[in-house]
C-alpha atoms as a PDB file:
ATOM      1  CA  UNK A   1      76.056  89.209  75.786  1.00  0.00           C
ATOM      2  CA  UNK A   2      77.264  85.705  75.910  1.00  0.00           C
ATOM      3  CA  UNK A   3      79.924  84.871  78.386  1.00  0.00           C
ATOM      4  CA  UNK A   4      82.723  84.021  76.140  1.00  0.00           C
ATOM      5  CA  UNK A   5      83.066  87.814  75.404  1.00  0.00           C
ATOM      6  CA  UNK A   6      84.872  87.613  78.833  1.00  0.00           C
ATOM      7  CA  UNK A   7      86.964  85.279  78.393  1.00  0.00           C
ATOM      8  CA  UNK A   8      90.257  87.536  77.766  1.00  0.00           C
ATOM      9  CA  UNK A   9      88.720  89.802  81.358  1.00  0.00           C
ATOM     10  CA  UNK A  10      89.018  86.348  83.287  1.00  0.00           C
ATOM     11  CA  UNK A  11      92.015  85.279  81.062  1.00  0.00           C
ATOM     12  CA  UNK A  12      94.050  88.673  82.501  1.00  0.00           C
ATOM     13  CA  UNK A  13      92.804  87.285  86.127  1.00  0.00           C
ATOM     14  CA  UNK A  14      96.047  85.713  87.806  1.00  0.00           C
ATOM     15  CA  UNK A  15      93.718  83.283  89.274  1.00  0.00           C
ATOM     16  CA  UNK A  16      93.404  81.695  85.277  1.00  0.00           C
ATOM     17  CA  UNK A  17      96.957  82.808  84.250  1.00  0.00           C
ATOM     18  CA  UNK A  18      97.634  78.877  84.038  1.00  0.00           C
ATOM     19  CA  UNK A  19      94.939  78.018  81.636  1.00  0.00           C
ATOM     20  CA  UNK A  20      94.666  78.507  78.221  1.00  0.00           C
ATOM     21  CA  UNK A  21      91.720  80.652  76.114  1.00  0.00           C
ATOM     22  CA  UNK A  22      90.295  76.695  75.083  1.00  0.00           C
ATOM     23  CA  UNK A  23      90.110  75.677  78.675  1.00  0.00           C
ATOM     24  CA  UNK A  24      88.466  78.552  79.746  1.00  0.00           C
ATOM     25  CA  UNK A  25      86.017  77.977  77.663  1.00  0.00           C
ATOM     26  CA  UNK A  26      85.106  74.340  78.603  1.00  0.00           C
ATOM     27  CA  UNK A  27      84.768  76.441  81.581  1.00  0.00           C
ATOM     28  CA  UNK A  28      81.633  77.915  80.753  1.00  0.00           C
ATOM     29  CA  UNK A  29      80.285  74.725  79.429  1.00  0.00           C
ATOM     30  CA  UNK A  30      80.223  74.185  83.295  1.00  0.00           C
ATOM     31  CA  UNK A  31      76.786  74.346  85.204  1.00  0.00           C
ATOM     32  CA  UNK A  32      78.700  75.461  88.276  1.00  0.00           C
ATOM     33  CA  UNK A  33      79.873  78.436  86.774  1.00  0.00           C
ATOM     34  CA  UNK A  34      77.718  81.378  85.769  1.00  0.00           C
ATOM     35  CA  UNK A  35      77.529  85.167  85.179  1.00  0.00           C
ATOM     36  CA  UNK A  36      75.198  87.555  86.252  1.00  0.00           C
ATOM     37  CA  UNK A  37      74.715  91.090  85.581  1.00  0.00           C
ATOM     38  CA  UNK A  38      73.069  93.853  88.143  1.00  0.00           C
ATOM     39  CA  UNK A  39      72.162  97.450  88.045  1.00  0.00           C
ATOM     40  CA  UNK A  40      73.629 100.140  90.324  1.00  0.00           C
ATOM     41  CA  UNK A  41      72.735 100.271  94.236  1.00  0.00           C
ATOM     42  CA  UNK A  42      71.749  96.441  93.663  1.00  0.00           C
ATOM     43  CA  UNK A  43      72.032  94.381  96.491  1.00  0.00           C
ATOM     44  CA  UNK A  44      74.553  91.807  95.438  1.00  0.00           C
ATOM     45  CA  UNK A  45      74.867  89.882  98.926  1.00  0.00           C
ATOM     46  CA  UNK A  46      72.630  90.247 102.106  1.00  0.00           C
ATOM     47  CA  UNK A  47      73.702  90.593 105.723  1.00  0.00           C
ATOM     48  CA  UNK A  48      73.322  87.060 107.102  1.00  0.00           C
ATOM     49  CA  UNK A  49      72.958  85.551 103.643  1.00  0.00           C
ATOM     50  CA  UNK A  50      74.863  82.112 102.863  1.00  0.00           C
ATOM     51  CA  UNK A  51      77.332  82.164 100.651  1.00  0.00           C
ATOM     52  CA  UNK A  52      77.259  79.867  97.687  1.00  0.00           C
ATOM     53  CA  UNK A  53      80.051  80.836  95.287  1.00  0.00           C
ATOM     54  CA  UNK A  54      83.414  81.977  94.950  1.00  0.00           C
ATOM     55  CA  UNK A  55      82.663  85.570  92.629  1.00  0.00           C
ATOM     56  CA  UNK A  56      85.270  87.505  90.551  1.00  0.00           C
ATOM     57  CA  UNK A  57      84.299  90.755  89.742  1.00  0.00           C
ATOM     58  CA  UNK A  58      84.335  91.503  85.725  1.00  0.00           C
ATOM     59  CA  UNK A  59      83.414  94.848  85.566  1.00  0.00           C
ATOM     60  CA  UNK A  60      81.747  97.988  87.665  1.00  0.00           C
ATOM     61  CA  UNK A  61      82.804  98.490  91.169  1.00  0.00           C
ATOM     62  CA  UNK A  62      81.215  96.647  94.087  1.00  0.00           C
ATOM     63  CA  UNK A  63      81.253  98.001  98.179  1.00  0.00           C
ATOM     64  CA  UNK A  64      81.071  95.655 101.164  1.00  0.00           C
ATOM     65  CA  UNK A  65      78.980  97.505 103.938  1.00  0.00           C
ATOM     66  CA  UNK A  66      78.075  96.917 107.715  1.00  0.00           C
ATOM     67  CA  UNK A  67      74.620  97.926 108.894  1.00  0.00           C
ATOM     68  CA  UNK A  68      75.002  97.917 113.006  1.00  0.00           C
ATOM     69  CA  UNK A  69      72.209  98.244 115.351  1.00  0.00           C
ATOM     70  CA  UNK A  70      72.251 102.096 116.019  1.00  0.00           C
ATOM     71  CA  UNK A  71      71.578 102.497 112.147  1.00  0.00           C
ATOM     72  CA  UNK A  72      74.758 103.651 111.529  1.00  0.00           C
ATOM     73  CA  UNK A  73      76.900 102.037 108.065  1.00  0.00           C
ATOM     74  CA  UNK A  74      80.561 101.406 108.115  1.00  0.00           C
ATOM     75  CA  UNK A  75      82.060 101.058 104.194  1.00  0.00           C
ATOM     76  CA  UNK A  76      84.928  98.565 104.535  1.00  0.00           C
ATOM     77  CA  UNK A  77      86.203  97.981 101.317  1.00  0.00           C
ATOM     78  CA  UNK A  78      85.500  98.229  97.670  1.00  0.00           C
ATOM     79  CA  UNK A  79      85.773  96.057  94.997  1.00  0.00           C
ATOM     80  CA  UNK A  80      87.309  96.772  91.704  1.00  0.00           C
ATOM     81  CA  UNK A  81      87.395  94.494  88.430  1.00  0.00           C
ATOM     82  CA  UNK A  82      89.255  91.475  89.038  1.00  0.00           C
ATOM     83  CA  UNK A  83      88.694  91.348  92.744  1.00  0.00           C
ATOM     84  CA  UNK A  84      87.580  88.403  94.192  1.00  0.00           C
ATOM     85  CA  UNK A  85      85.168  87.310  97.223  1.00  0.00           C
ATOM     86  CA  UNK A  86      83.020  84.914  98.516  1.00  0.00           C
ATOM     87  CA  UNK A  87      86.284  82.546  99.344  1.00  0.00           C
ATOM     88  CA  UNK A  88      86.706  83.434 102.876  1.00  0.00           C
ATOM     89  CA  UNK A  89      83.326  81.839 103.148  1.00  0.00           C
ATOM     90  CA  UNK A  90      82.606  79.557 101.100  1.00  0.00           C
ATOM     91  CA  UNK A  91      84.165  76.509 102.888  1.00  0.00           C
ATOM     92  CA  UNK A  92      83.397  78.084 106.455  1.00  0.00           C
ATOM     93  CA  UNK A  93      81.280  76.330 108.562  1.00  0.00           C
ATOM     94  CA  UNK A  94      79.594  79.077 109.245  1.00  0.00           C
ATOM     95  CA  UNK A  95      79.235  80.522 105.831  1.00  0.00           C
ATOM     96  CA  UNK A  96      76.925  83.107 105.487  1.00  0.00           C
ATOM     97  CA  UNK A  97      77.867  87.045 104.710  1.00  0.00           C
ATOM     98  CA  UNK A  98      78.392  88.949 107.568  1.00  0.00           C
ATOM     99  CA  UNK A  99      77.709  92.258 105.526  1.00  0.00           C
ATOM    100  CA  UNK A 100      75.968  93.776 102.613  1.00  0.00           C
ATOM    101  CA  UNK A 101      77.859  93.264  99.089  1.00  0.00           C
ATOM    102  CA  UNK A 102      76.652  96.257  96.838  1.00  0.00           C
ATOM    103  CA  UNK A 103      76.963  97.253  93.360  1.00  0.00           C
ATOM    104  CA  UNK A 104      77.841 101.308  93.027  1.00  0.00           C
ATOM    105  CA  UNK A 105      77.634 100.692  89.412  1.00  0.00           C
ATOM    106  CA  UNK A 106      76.327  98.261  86.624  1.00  0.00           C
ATOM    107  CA  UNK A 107      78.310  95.378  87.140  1.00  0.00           C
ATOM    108  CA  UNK A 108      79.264  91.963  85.814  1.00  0.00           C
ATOM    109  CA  UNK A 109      80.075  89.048  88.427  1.00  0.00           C
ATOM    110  CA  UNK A 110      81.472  85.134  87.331  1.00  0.00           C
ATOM    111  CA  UNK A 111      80.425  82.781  89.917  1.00  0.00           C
ATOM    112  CA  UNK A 112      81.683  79.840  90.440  1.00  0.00           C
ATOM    113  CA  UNK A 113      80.428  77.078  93.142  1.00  0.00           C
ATOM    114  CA  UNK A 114      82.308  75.142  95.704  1.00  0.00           C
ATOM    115  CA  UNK A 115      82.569  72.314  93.586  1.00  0.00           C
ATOM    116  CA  UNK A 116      83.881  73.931  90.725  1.00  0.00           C
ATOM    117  CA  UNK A 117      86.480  75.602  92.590  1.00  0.00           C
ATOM    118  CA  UNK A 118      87.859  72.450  94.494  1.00  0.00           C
ATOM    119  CA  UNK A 119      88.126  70.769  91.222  1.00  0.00           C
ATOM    120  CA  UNK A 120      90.313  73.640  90.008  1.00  0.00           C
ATOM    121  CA  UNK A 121      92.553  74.133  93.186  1.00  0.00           C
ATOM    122  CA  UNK A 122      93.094  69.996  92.787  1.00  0.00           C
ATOM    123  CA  UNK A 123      93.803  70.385  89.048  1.00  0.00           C
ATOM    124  CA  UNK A 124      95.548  73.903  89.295  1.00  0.00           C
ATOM    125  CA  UNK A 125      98.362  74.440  91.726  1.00  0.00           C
ATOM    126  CA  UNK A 126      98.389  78.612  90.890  1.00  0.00           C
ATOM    127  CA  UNK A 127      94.781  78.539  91.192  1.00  0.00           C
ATOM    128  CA  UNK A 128      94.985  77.216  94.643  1.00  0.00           C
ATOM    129  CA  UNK A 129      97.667  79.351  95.347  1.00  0.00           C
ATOM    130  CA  UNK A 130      96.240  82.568  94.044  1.00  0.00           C
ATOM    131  CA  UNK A 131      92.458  81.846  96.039  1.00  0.00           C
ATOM    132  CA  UNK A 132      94.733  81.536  99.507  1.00  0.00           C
ATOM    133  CA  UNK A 133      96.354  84.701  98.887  1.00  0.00           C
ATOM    134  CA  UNK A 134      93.270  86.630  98.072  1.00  0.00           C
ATOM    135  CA  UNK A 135      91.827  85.021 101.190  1.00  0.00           C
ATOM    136  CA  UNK A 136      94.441  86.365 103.686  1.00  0.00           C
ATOM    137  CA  UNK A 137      94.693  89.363 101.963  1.00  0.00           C
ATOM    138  CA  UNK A 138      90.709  89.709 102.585  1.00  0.00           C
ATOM    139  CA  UNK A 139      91.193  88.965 106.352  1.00  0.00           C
ATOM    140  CA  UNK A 140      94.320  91.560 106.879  1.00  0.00           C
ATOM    141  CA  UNK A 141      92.057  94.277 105.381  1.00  0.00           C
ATOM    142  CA  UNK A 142      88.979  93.617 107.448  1.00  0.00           C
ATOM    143  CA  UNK A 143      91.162  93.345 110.303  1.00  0.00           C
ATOM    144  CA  UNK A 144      93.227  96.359 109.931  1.00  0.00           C
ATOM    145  CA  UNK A 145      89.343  97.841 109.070  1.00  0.00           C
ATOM    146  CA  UNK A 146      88.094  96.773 112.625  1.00  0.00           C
ATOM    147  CA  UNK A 147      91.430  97.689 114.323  1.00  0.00           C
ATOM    148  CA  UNK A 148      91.464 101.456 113.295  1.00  0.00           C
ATOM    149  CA  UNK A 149      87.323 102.380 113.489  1.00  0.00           C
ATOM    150  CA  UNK A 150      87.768 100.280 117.194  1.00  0.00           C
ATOM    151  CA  UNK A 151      90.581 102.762 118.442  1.00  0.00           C
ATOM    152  CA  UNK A 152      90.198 106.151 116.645  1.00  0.00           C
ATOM    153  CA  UNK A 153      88.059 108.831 117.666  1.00  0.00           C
ATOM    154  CA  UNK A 154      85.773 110.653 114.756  1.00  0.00           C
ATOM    155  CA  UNK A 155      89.273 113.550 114.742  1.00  0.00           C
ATOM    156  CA  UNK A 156      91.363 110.980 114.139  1.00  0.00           C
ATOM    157  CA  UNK A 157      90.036 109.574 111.326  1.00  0.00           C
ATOM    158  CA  UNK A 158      89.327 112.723 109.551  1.00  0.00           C
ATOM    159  CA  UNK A 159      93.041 113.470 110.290  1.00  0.00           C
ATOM    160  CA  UNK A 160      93.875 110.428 108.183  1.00  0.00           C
ATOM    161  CA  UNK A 161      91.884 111.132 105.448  1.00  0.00           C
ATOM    162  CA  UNK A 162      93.342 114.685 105.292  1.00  0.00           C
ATOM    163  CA  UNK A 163      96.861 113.385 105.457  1.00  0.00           C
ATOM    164  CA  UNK A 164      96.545 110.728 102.828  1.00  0.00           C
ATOM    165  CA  UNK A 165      94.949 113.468 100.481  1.00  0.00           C
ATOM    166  CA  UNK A 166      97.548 116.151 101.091  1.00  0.00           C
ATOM    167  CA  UNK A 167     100.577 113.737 100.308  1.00  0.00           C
ATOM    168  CA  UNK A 168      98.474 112.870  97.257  1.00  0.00           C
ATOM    169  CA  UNK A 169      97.217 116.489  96.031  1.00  0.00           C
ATOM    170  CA  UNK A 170     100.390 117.904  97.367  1.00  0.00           C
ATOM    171  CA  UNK A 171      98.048 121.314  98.342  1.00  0.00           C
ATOM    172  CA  UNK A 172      96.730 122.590 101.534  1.00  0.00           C
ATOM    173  CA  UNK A 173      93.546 122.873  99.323  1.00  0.00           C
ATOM    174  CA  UNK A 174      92.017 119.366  98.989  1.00  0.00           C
ATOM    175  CA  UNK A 175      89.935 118.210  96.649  1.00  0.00           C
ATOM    176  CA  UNK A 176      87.139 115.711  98.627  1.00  0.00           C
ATOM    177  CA  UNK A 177      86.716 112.152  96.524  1.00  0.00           C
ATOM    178  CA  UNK A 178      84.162 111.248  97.819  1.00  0.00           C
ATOM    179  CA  UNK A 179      80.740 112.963  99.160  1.00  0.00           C
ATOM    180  CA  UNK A 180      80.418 113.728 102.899  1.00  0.00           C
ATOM    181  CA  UNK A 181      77.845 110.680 103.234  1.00  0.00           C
ATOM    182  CA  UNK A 182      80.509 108.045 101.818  1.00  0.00           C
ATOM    183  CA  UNK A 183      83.084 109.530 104.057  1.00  0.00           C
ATOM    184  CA  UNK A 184      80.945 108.983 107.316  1.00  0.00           C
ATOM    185  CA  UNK A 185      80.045 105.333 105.653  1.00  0.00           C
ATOM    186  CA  UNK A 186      83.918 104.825 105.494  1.00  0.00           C
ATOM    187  CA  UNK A 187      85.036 105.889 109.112  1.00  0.00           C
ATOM    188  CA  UNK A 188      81.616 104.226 110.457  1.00  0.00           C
ATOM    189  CA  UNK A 189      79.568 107.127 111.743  1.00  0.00           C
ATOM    190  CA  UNK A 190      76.393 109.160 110.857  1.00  0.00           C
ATOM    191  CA  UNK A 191      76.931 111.986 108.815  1.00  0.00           C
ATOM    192  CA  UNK A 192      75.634 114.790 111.359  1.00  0.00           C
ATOM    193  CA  UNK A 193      78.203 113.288 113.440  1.00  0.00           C
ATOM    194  CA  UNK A 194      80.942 113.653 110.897  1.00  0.00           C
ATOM    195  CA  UNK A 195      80.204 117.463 109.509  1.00  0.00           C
ATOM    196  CA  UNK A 196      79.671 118.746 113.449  1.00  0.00           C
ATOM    197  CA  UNK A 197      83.191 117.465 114.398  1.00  0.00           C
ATOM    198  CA  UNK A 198      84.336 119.007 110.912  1.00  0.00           C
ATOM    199  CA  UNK A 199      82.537 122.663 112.533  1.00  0.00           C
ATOM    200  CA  UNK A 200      84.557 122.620 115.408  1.00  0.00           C
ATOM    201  CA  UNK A 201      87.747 121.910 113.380  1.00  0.00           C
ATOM    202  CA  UNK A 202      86.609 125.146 111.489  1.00  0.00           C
ATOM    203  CA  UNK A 203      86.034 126.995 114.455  1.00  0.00           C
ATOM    204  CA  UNK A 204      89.146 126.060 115.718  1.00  0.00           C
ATOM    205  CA  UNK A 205      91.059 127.727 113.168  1.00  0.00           C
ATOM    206  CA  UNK A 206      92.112 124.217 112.028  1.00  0.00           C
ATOM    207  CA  UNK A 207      90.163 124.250 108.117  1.00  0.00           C
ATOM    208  CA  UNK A 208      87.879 125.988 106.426  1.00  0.00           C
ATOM    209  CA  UNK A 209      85.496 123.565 103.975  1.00  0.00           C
ATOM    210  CA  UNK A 210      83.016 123.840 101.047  1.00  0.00           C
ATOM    211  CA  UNK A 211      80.927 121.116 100.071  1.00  0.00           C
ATOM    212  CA  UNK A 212      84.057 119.851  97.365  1.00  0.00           C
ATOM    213  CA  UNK A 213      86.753 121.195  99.367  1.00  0.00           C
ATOM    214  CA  UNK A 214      88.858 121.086 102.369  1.00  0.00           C
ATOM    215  CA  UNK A 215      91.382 123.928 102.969  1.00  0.00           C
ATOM    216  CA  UNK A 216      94.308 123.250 105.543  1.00  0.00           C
ATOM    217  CA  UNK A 217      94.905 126.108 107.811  1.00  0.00           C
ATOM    218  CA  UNK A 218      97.322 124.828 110.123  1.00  0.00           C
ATOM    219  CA  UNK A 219     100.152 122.419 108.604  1.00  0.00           C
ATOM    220  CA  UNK A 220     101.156 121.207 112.192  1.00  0.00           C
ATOM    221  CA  UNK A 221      97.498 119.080 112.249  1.00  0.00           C
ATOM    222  CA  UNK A 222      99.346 116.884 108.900  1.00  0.00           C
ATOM    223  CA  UNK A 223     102.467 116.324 111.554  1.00  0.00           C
END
């Protein structure tokens, strides 16, 4: 599949909103621009590995993962098609990943190096703009990431999860979208860890749970 068949994907980016279909592709005409495919559970990005381009996601859905000492993986965000990353780093001085970028399913990434994209913030005033707001918007959500795992206990942040569902289901009988292992991943905890604190909820009259399903028994814990 030659990369041109992307070109209205990255034309729909806001990032390119500015130029036309023609000079997008003189774009890939560029040697500091590329795209690269990779299969599902590939590692994209290593811990501790420099970063060398500025990446837009094209297609599949990526997840950005911290592997700390104890063994134990925290999930921080996900990527979804048109998502950028890489640009927080990229012109750091110390610019290597600080977690593992991995691909939950076939995906397509356009890379672009730092030279490439310094031509196009000088040449492209909504480019530049666009890159600095996915930047910030990149540090708010790994800050607000670090902020809540930091201060909430294991309760807590199954409380959350239960509250954000039920406001989204609408039913004290909730649906799980994700699988018990992705939920511990996401609050930053083993799994064992996770399903014994969901055993005492149960014996505490709190829930009741199957492996798809979460039943409320007491509204007051949504309060």
């Amino acid at each position: 599949m030659t990369s041109k068949l992307y070109i209205n994907i990255i034309q729909s980016n806001s990032l390119f909103k500015n130029l036309s279909k023609e000079k997008l592709e003189k774009l890939f005409n560029e040697d500091d621009l590329s795209i690269k495919k990779y299969s599902t559970n590939e590692i994209i990005y290593f811990q501790n590995e420099e970063c060398k381009s500025f990446d837009i996601l094209l297609s599949g859905k990526l997840v950005v993962q911290n592997l700390d000492q104890n063994g134990n993986i925290l999930t921080i965000t996900n990527f979804y098609p048109g998502d950028s990353f890489g640009g927080h780093l990229i012109f750091a001085d110390n610019n290597f990943y600080p977690m593992n970028v991995i691909s939950k399913s076939d995906s397509v990434i356009l890379k672009m190096k730092k030279s490439l994209v310094l031509k196009l913030c000088q040449t492209d005033s909504n480019f530049l703009s666009e890159i600095l707001r996915s930047i910030s918007n990149k540090t708010i959500i790994i800050s607000n990431k670090i902020h809540d795992i930091s201060l909430k206990t294991i309760r807590a942040c199954i409380l959350d999860y239960l509250k954000y569902e039920y406001n989204l289901q609408n039913s004290l009988t909730l649906k799980l979208s994700m699988t018990k292992k992705e939920w511990a991943e996401k609050i930053g905890v083993h799994r064992p860890s996770l399903s014994r604190e969901l055993m005492k909820m149960k014996r505490e009259g709190l829930i009741d749970y199957t492996r798809k399903s979460i039943t409320i028994k007491k509204r007051d814990i949504l309060n």
